[in-house]
N, C-alpha and C. Protein backbone atom coordinates (compact mmCIF):
# COMPACT_ATOMS: atom_id res chain seq x y z
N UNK A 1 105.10 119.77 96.63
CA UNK A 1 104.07 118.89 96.08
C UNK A 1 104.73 117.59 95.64
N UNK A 2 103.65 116.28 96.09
CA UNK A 2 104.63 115.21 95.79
C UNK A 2 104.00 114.85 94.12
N UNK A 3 105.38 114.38 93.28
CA UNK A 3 105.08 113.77 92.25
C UNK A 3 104.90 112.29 92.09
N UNK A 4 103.57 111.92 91.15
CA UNK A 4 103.55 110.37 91.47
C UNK A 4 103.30 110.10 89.93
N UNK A 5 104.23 108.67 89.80
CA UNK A 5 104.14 108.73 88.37
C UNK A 5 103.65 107.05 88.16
N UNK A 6 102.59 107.15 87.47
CA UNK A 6 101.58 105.85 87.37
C UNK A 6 102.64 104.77 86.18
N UNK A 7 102.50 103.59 86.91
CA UNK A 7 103.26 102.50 86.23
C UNK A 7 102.07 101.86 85.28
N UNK A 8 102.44 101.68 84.04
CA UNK A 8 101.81 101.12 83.02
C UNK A 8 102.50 99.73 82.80
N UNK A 9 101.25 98.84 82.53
CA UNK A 9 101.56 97.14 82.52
C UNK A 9 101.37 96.86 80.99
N UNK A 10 101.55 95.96 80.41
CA UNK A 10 100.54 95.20 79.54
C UNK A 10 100.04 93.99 79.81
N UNK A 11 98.50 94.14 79.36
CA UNK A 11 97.99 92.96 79.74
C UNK A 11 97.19 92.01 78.84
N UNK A 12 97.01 91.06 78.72
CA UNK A 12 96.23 90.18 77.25
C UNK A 12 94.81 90.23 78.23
N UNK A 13 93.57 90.82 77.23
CA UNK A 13 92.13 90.47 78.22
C UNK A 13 91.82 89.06 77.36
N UNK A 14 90.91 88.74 78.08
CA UNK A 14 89.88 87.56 77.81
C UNK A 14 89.82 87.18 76.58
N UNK A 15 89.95 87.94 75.10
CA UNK A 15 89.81 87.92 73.48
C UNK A 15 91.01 87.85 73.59
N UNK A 16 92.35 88.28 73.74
CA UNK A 16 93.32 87.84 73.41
C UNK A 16 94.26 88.95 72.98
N UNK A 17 93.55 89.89 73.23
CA UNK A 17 94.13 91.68 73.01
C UNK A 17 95.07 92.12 73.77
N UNK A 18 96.20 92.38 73.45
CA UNK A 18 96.96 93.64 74.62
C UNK A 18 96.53 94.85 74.62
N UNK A 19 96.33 94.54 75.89
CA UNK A 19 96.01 96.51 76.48
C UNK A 19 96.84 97.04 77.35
N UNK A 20 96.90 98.12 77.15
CA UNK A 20 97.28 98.85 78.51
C UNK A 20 96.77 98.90 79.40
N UNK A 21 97.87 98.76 81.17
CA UNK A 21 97.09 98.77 82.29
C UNK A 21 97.46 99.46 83.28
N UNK A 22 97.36 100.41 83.93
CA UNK A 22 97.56 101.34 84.89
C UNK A 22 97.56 100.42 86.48
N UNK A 23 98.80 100.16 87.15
CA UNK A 23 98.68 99.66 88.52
C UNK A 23 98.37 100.53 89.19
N UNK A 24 97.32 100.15 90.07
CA UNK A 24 96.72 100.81 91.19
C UNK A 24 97.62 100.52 92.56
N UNK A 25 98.05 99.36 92.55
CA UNK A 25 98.50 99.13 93.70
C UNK A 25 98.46 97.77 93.81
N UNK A 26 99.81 97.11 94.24
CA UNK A 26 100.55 95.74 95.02
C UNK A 26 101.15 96.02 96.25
N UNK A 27 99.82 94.58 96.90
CA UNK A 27 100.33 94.30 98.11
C UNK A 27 100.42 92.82 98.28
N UNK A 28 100.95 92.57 99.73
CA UNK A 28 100.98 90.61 99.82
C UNK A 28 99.61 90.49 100.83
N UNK A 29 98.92 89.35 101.12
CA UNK A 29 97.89 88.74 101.70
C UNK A 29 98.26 88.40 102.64
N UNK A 30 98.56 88.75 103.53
CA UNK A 30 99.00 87.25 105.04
C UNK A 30 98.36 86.31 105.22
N UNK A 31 97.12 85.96 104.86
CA UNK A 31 96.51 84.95 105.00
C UNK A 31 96.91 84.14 103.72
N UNK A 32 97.20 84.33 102.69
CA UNK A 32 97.61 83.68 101.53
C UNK A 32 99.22 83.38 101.54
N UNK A 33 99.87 84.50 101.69
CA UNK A 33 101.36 84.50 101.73
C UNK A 33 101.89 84.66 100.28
N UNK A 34 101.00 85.51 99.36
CA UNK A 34 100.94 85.98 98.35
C UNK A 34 100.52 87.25 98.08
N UNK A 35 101.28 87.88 96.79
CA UNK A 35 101.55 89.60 96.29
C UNK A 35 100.40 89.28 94.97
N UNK A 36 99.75 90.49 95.66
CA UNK A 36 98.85 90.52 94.28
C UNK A 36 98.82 92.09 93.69
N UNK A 37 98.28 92.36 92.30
CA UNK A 37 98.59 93.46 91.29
C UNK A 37 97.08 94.10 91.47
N UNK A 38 96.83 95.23 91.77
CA UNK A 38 95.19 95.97 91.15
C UNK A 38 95.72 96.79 90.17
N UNK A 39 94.95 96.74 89.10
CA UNK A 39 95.32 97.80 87.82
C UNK A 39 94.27 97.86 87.24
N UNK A 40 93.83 98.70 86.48
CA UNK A 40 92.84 99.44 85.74
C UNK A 40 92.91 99.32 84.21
N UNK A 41 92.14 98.67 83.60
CA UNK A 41 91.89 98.70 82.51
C UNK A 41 91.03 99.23 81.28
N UNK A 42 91.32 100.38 80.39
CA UNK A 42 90.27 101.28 79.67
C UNK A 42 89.49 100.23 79.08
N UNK A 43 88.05 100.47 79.37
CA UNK A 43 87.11 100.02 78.30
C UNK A 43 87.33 100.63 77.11
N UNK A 44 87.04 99.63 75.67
CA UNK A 44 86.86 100.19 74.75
C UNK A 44 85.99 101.21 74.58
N UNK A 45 86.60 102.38 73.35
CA UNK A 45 85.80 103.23 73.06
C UNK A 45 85.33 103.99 74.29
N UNK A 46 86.01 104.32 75.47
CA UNK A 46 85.16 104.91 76.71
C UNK A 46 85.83 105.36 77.62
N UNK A 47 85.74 106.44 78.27
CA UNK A 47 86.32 107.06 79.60
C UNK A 47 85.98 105.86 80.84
N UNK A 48 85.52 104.80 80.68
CA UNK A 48 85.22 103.98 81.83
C UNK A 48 86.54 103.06 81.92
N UNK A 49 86.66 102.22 83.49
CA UNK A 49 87.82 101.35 83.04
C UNK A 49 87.49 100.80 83.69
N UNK A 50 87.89 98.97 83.83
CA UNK A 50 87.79 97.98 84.82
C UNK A 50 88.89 97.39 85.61
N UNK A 51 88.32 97.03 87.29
CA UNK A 51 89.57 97.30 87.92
C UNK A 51 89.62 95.54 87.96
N UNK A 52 90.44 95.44 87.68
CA UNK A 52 91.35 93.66 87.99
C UNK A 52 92.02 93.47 89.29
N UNK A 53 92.06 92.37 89.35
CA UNK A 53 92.97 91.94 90.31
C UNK A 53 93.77 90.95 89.68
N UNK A 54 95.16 90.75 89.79
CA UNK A 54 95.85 89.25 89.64
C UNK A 54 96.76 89.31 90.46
N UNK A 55 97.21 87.84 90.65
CA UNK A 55 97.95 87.39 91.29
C UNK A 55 99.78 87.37 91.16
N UNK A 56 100.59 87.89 91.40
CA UNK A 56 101.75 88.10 90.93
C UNK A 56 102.78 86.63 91.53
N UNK A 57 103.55 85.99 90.38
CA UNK A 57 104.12 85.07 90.38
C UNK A 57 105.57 85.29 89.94
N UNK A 58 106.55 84.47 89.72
CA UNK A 58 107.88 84.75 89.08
C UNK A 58 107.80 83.12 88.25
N UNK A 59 108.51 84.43 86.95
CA UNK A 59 108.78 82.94 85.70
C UNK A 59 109.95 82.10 86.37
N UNK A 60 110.01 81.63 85.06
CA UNK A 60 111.44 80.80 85.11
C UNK A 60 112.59 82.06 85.45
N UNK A 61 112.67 83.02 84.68
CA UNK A 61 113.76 83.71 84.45
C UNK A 61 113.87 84.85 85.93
N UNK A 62 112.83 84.62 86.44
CA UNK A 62 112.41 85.77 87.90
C UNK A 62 111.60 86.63 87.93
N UNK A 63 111.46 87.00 86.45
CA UNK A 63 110.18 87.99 86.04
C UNK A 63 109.22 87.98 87.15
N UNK A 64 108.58 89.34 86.94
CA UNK A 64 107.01 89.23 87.44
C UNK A 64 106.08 88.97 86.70
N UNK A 65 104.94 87.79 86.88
CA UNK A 65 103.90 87.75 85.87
C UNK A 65 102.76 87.90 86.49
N UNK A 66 101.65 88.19 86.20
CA UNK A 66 100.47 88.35 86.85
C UNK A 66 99.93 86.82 86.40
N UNK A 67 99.00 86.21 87.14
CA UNK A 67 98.47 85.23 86.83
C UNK A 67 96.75 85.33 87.32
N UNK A 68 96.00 84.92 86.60
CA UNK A 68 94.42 84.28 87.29
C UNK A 68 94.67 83.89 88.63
N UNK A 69 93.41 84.37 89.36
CA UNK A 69 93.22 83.88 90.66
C UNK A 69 91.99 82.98 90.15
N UNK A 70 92.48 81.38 90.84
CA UNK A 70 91.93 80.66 90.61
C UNK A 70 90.82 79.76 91.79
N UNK A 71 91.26 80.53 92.75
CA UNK A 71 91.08 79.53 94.23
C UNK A 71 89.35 80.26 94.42
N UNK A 72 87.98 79.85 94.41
CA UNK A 72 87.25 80.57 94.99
C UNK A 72 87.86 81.64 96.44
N UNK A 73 88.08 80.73 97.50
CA UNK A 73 88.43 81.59 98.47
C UNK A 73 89.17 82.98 98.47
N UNK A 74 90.53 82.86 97.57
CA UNK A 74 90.92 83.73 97.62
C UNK A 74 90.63 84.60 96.58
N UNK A 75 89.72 84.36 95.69
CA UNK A 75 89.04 85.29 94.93
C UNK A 75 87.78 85.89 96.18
N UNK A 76 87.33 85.46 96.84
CA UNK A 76 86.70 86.41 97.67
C UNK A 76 87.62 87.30 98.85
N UNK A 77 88.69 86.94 99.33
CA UNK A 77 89.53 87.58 100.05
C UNK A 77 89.65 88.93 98.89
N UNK A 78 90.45 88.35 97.65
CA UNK A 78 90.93 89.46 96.97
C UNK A 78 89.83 90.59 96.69
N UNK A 79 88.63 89.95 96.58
CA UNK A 79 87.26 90.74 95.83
C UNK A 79 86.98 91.69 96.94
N UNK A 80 87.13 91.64 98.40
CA UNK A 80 86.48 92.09 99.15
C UNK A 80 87.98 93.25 99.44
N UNK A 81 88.91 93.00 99.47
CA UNK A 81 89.91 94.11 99.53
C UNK A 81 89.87 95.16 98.20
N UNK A 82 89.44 94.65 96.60
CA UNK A 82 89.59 95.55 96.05
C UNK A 82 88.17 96.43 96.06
N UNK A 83 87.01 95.81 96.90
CA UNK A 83 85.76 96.60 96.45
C UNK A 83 86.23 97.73 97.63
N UNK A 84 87.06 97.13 99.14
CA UNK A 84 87.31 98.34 99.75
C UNK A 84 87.84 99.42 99.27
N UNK A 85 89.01 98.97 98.12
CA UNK A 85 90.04 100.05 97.14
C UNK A 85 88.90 101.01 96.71
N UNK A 86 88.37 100.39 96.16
CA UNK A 86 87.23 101.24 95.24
C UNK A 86 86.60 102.11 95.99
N UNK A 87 86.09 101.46 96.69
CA UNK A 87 84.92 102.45 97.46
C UNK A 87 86.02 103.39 97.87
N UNK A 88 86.77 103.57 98.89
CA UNK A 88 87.16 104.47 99.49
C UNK A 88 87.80 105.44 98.30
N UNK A 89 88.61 104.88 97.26
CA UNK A 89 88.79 105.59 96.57
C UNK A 89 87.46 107.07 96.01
N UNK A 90 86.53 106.38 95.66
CA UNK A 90 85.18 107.22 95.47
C UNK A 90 84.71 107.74 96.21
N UNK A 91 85.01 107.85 97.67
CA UNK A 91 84.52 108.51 98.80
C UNK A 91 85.49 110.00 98.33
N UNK A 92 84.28 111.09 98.60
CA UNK A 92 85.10 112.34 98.35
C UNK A 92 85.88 112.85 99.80
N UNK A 93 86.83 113.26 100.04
CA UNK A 93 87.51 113.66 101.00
C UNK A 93 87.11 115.12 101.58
């Protein structure tokens, strides 16, 4: 049996909070020529979570940072790959 062990992020939401974030999965775009992050974020108070997308960049120092996708376009490229994540994910096997 394979073991898989979920990478935890931190992330600041929208108010200014760190949360914890569970990566779903990074890949790069070929049409962009950019690596982007899906990770999951617990709603407060709730077994529900919301799935993000950002864009992965390097600081000054080389780090990885996630950043806002800012471009309409490639917020619909990205939107339409993670609603595929989703769905198939929820498809029962």
């Amino acid at each position: 049996m394979e073991e898989t062990t979920n990478q935890i992020i931190r992330v600041i939401d929208e108010n200014g909070v760190e949360k914890d974030a569970e990566v779903l999965t990074v890949f790069e775009v070929t049409a962009t020529g950019k690596n982007y992050c899906i990770y999951s974020v617990k709603k407060d108070n709730s077994e529900d979570v919301n799935v993000l997308a950002s864009l992965i960049e390097k600081d000054e120092e080389g780090f990885d940072i996630l950043k806002d996708i800012t471009d309409p376009e490639e917020k619909k490229v990205i939107y339409d790959i993670v609603s595929e994540i989703v769905s198939n994910a929820s498809t029962p096997v």
